[in-house]
N, C-alpha and C. Protein backbone atom coordinates (compact mmCIF):
# COMPACT_ATOMS: atom_id res chain seq x y z
N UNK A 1 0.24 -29.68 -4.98
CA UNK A 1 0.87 -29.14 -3.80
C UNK A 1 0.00 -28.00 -3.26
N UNK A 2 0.00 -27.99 -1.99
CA UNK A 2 -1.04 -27.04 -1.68
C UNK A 2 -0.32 -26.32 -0.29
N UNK A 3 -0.74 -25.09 -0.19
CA UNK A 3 -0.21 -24.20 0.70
C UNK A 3 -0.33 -24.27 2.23
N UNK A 4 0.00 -24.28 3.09
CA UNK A 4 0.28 -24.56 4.44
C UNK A 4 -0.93 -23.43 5.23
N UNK A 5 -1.68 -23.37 6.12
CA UNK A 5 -2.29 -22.65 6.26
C UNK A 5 -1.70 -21.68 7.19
N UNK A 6 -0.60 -21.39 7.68
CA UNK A 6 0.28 -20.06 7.86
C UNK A 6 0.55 -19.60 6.73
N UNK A 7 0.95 -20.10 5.32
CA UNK A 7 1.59 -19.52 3.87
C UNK A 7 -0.05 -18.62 3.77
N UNK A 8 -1.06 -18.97 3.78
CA UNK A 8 -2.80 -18.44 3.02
C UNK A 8 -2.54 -17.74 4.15
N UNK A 9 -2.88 -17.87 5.59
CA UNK A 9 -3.12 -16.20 6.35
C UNK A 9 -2.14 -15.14 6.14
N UNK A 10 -0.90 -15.68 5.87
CA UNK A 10 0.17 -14.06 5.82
C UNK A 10 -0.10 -14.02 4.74
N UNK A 11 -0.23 -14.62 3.82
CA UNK A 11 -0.92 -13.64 2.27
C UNK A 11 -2.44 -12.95 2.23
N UNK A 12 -2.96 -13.27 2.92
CA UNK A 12 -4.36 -12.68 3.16
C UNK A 12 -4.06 -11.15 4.10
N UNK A 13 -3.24 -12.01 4.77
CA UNK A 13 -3.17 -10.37 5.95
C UNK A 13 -2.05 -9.20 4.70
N UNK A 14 -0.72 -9.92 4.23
CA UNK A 14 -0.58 -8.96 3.29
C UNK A 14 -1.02 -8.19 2.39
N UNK A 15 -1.95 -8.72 1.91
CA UNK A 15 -3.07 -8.35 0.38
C UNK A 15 -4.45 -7.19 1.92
N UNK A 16 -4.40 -7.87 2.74
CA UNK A 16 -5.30 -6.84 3.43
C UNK A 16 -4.64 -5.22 3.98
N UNK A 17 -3.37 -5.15 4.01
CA UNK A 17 -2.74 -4.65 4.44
C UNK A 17 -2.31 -3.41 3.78
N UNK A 18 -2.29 -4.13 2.69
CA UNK A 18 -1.73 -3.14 1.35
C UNK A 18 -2.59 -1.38 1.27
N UNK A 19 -3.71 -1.74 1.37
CA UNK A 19 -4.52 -0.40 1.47
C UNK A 19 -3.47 1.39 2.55
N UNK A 20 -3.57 0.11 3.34
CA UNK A 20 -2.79 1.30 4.16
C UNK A 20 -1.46 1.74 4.23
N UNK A 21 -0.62 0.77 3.80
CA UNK A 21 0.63 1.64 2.98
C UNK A 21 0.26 2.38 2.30
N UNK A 22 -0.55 2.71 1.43
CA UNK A 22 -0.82 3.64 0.52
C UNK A 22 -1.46 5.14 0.83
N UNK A 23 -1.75 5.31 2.02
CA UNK A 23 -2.24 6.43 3.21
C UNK A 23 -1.16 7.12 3.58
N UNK A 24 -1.29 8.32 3.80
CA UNK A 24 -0.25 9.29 4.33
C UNK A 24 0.17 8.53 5.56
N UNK A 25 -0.26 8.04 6.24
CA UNK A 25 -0.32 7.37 8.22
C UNK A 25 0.74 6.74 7.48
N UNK A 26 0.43 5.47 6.80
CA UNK A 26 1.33 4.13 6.00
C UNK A 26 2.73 4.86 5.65
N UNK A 27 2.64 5.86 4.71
CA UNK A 27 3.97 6.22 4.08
C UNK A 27 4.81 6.50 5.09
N UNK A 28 4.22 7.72 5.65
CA UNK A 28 4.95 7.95 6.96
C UNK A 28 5.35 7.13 7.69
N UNK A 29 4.91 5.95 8.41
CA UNK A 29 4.82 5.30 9.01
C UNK A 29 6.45 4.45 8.55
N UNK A 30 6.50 3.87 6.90
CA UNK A 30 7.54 3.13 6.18
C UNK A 30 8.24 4.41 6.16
N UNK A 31 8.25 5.27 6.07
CA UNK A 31 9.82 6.38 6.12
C UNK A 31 10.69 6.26 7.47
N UNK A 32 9.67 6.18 8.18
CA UNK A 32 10.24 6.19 9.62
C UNK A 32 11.30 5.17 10.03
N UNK A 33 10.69 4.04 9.53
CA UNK A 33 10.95 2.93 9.58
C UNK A 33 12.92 2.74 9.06
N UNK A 34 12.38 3.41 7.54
CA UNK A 34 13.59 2.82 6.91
C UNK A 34 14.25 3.99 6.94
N UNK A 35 14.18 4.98 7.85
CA UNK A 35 15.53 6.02 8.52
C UNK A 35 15.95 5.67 8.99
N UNK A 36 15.16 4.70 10.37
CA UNK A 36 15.92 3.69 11.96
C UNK A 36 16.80 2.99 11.03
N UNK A 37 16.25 1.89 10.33
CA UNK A 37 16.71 0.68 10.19
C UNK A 37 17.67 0.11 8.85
N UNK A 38 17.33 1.58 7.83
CA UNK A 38 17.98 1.24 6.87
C UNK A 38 19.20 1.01 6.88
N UNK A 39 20.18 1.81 7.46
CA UNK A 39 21.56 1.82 7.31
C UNK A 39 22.14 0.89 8.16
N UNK A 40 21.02 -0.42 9.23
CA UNK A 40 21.29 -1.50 10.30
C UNK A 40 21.42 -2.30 8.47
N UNK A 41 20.27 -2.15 8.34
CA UNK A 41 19.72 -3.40 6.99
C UNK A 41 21.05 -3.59 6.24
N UNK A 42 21.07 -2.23 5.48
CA UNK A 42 22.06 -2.34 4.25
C UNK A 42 23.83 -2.50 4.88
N UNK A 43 24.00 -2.26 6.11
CA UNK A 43 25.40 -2.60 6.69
C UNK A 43 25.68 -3.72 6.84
N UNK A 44 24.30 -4.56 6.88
CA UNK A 44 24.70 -6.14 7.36
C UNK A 44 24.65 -6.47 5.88
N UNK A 45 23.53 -6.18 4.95
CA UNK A 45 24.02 -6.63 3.60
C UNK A 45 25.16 -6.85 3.32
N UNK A 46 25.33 -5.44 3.24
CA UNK A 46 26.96 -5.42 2.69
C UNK A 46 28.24 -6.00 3.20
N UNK A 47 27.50 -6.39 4.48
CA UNK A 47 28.90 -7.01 5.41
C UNK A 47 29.17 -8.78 4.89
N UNK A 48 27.56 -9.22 4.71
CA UNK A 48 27.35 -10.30 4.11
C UNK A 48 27.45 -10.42 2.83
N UNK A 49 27.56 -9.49 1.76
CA UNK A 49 28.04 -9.97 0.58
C UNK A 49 29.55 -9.73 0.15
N UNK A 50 30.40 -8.70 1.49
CA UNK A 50 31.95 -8.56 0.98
C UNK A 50 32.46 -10.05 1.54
N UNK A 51 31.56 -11.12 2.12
CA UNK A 51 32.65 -11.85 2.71
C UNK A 51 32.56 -13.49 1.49
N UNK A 52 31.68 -13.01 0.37
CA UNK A 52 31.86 -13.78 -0.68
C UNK A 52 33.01 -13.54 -1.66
């Protein structure tokens, strides 16, 4: 079985990517992020796992 060639570029661009999360710019950058969006994220979680 072999990988689709969209599956090999988003793993290439992920694995390229990685460097710069690891940069003050990057961190910052993911804090920001998951101030906006966290409490969108984890509300729908939770909205989606009370209705199991």
């Amino acid at each position: 079985m072999s990988n689709s060639t969209m599956a090999t570029t988003l793993a290439k661009r992920l694995q390229s990517s990685q460097p710069y999360w690891q940069t003050e710019a990057g961190r910052s950058l993911w804090e920001t992020q998951r101030a906006c969006l966290g409490p969108v994220v984890e509300s729908r979680v939770w909205a989606a796992t009370a209705w199991k």
